[in-house]
C-alpha atoms as a PDB file:
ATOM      1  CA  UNK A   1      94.814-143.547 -33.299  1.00  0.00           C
ATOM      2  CA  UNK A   2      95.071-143.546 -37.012  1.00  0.00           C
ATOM      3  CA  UNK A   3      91.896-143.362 -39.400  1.00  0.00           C
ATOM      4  CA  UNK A   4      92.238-144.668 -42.977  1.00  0.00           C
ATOM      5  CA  UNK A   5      89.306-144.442 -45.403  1.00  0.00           C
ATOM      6  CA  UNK A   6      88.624-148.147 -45.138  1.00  0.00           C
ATOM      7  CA  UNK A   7      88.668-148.331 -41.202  1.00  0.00           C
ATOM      8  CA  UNK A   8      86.023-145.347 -41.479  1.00  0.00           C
ATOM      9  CA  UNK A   9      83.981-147.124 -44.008  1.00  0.00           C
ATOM     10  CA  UNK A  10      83.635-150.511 -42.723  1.00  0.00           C
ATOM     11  CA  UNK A  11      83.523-149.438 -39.015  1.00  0.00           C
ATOM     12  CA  UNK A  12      80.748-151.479 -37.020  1.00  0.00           C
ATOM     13  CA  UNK A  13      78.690-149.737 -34.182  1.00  0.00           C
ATOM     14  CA  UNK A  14      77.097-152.222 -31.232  1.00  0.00           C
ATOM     15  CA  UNK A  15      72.901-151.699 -32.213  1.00  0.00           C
ATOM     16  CA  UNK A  16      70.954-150.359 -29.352  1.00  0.00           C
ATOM     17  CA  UNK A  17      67.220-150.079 -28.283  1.00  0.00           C
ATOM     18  CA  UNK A  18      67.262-146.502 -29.447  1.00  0.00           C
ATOM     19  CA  UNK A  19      70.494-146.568 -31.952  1.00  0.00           C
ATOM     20  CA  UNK A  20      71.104-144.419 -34.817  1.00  0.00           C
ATOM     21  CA  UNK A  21      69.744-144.995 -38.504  1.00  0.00           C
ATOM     22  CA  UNK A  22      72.209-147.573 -39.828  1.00  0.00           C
ATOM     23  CA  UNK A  23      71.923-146.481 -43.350  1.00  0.00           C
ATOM     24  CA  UNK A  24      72.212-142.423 -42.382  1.00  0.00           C
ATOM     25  CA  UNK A  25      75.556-143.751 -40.449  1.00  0.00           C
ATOM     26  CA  UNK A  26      76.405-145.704 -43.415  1.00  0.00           C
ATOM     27  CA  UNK A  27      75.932-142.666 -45.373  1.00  0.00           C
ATOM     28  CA  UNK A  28      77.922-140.163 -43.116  1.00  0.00           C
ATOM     29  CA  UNK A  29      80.875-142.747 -43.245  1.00  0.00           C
ATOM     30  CA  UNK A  30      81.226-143.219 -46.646  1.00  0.00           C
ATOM     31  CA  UNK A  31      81.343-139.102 -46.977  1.00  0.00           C
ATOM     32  CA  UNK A  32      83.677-138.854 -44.250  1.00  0.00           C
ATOM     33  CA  UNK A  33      85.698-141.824 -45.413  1.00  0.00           C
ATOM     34  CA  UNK A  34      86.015-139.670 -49.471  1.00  0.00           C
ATOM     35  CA  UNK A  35      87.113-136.468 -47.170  1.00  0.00           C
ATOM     36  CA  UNK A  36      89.736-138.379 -45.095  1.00  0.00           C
ATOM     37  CA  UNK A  37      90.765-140.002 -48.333  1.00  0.00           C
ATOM     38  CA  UNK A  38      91.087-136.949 -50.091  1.00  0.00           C
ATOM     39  CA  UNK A  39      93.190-135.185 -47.036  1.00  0.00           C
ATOM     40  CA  UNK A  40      95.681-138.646 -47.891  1.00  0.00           C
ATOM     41  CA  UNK A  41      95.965-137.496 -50.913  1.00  0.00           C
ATOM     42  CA  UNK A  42      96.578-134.085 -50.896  1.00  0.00           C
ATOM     43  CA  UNK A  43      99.079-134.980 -47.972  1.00  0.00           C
ATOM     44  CA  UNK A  44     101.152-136.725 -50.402  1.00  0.00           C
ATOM     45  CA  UNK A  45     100.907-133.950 -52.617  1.00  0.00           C
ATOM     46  CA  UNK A  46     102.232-131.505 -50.121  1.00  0.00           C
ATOM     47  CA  UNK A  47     104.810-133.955 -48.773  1.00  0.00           C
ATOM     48  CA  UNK A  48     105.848-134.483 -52.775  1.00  0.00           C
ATOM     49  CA  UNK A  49     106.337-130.514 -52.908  1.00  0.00           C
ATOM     50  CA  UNK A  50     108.605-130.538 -50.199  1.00  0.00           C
ATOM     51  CA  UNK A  51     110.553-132.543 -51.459  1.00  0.00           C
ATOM     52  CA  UNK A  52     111.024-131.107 -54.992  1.00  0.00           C
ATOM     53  CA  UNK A  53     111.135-127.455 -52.660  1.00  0.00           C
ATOM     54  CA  UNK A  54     113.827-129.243 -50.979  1.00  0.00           C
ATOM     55  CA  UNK A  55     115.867-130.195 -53.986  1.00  0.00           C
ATOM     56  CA  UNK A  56     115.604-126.825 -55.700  1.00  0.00           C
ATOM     57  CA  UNK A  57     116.894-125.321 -52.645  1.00  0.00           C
ATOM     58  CA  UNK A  58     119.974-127.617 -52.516  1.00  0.00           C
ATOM     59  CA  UNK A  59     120.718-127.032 -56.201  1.00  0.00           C
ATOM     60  CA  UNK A  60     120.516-123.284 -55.550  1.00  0.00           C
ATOM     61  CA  UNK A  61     122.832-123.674 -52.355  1.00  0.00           C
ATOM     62  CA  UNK A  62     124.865-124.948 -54.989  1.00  0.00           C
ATOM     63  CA  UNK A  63     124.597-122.373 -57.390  1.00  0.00           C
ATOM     64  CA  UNK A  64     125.379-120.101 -54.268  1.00  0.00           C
ATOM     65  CA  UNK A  65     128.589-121.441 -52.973  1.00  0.00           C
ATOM     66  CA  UNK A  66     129.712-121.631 -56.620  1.00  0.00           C
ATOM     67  CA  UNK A  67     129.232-118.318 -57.033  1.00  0.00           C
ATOM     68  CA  UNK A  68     131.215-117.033 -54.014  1.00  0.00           C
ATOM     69  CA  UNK A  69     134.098-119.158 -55.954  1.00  0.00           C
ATOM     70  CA  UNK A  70     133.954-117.530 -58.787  1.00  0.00           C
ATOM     71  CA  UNK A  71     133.834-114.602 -56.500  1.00  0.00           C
ATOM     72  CA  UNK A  72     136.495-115.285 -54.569  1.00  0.00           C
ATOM     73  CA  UNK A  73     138.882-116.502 -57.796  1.00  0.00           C
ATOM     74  CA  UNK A  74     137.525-112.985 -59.327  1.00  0.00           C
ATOM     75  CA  UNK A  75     138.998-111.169 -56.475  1.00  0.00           C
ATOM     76  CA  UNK A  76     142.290-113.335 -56.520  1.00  0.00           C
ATOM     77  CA  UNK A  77     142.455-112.753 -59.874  1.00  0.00           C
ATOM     78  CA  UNK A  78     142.086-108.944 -59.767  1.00  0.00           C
ATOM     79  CA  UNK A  79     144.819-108.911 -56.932  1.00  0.00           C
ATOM     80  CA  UNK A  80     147.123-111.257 -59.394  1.00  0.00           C
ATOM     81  CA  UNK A  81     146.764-108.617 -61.819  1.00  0.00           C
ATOM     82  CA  UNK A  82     147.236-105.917 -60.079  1.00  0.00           C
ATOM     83  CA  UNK A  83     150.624-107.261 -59.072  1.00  0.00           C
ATOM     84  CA  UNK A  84     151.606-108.495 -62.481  1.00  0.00           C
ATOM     85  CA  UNK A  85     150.682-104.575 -63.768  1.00  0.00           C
ATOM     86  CA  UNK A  86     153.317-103.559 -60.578  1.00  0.00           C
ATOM     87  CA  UNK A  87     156.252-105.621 -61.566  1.00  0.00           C
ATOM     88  CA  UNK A  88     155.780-104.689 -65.383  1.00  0.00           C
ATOM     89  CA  UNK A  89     155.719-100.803 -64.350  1.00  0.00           C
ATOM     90  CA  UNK A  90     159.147-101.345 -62.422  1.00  0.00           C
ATOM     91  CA  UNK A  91     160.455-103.471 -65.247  1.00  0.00           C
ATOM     92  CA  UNK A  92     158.986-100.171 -67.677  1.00  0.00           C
ATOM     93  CA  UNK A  93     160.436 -98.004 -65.523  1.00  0.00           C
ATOM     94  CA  UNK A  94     164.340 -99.344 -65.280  1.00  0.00           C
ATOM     95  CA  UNK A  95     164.249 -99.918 -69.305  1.00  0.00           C
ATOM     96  CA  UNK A  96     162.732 -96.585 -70.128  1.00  0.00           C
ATOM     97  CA  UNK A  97     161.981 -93.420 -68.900  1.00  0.00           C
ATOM     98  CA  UNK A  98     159.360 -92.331 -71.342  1.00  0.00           C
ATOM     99  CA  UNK A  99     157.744 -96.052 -71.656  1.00  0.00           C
ATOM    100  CA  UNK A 100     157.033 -95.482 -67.969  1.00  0.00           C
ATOM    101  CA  UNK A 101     154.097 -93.152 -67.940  1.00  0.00           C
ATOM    102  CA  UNK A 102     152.462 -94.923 -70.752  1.00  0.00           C
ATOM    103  CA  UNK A 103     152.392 -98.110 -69.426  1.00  0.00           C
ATOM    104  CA  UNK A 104     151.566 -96.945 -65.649  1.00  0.00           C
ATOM    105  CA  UNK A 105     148.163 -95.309 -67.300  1.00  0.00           C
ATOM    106  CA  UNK A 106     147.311 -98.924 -68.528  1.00  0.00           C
ATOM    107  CA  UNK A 107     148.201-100.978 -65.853  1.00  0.00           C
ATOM    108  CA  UNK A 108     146.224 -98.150 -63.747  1.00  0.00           C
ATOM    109  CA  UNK A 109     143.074 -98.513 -66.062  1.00  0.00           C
ATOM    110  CA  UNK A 110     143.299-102.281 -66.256  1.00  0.00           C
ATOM    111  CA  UNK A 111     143.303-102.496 -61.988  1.00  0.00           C
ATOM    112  CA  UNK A 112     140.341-100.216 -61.916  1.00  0.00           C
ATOM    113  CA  UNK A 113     138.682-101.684 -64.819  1.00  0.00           C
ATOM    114  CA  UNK A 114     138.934-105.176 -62.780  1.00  0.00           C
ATOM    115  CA  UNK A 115     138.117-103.713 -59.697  1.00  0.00           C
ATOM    116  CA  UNK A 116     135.032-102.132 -60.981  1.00  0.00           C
ATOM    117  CA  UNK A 117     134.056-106.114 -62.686  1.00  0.00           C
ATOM    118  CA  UNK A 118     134.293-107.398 -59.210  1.00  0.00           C
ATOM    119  CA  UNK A 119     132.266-104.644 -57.616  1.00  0.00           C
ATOM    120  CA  UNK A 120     129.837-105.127 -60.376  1.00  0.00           C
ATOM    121  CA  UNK A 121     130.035-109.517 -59.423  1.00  0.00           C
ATOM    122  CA  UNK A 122     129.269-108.103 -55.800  1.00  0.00           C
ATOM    123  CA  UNK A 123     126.768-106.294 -57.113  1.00  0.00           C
ATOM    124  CA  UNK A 124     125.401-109.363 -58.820  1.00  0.00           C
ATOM    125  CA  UNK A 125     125.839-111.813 -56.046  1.00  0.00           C
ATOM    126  CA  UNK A 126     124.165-109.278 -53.361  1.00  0.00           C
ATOM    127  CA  UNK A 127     121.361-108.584 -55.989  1.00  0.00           C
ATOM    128  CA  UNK A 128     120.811-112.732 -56.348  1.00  0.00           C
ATOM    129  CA  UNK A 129     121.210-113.353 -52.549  1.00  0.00           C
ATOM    130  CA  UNK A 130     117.946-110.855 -52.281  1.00  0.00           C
ATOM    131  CA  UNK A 131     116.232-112.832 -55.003  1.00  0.00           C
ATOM    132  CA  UNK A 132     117.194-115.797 -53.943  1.00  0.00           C
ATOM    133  CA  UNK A 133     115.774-115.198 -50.282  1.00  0.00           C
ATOM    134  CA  UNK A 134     112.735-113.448 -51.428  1.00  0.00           C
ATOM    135  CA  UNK A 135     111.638-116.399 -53.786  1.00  0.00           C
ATOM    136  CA  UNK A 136     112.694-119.178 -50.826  1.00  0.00           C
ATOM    137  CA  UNK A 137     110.237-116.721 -48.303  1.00  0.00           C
ATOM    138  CA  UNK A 138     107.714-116.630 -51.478  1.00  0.00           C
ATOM    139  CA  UNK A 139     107.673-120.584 -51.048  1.00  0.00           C
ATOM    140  CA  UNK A 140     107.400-120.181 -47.542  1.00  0.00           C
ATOM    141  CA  UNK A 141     104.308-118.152 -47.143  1.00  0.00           C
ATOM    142  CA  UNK A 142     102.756-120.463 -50.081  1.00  0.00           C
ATOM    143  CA  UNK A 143     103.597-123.527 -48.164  1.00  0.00           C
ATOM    144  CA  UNK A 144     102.235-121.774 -44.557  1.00  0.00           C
ATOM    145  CA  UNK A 145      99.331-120.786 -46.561  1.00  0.00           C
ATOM    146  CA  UNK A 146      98.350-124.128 -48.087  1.00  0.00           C
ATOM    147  CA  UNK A 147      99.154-125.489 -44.913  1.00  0.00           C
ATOM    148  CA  UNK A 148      96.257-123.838 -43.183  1.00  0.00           C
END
């Protein structure tokens, strides 16, 4: 059975030889009507919260899968590279002899140089993953705590 404030309020009670005080029950529904309206209230509340919890979350699912894009289009890109810097060493290599060790140095620094940017993106996508779960369990305990 469902109470709203008005049912409470406006509830009628058969009068017997030895009844209760009408007024005093009067009284005591009218406070417990305020405390059930109140609870209505604050329900709505709550139930608005979740849903604006639930939307954050989605856009940071978002914000998640597009960073394992650009993570995975990093990493395609530093494997792209690294095979462009392999061909232009061989093409070094056949046109010149001294060229060669030169341009093997670069293409060496660039690969590791790219290699260390996507460690460093893995770096920054573990580091947000952590954040990102400790602030969603942050909203948890809130939401189990103003739940009790």
């Amino acid at each position: 059975m469902e109470f709203n404030s008005l049912d409470i309020r406006y509830q009628e009670f058969k009068k017997g030889i030895r009844g209760y005080a009408v007024e005093e029950v009067r009284a005591y529904l009218g406070q417990l009507a305020d405390y059930v309206t109140q609870l209505q209230e604050k329900n709505q509340e709550l139930e608005k919260r979740i849903a604006e919890l639930e939307e954050e979350l989605a856009r940071h699912r978002q914000s998640e899968e597009e960073l394992k894009r650009a993570v995975v289009a990093a990493e395609r890109i530093a494997r792209d590279v690294r095979q462009q810097a392999n061909r232009e060493a061989e093409l070094i290599v056949k046109e010149a002899q001294a060229l060669k060790e030169q341009t093997l140095r670069e293409a060496v620094e660039h690969v590791k140089k790219m290699q260390r940017d996507v460690e460093m993106l893995r770096r920054q996508r573990d580091l947000f993953r952590e954040q990102f779960r400790a602030m969603l369990e942050g909203y948890l305990k809130s939401l189990e705590q103003s739940g009790d």
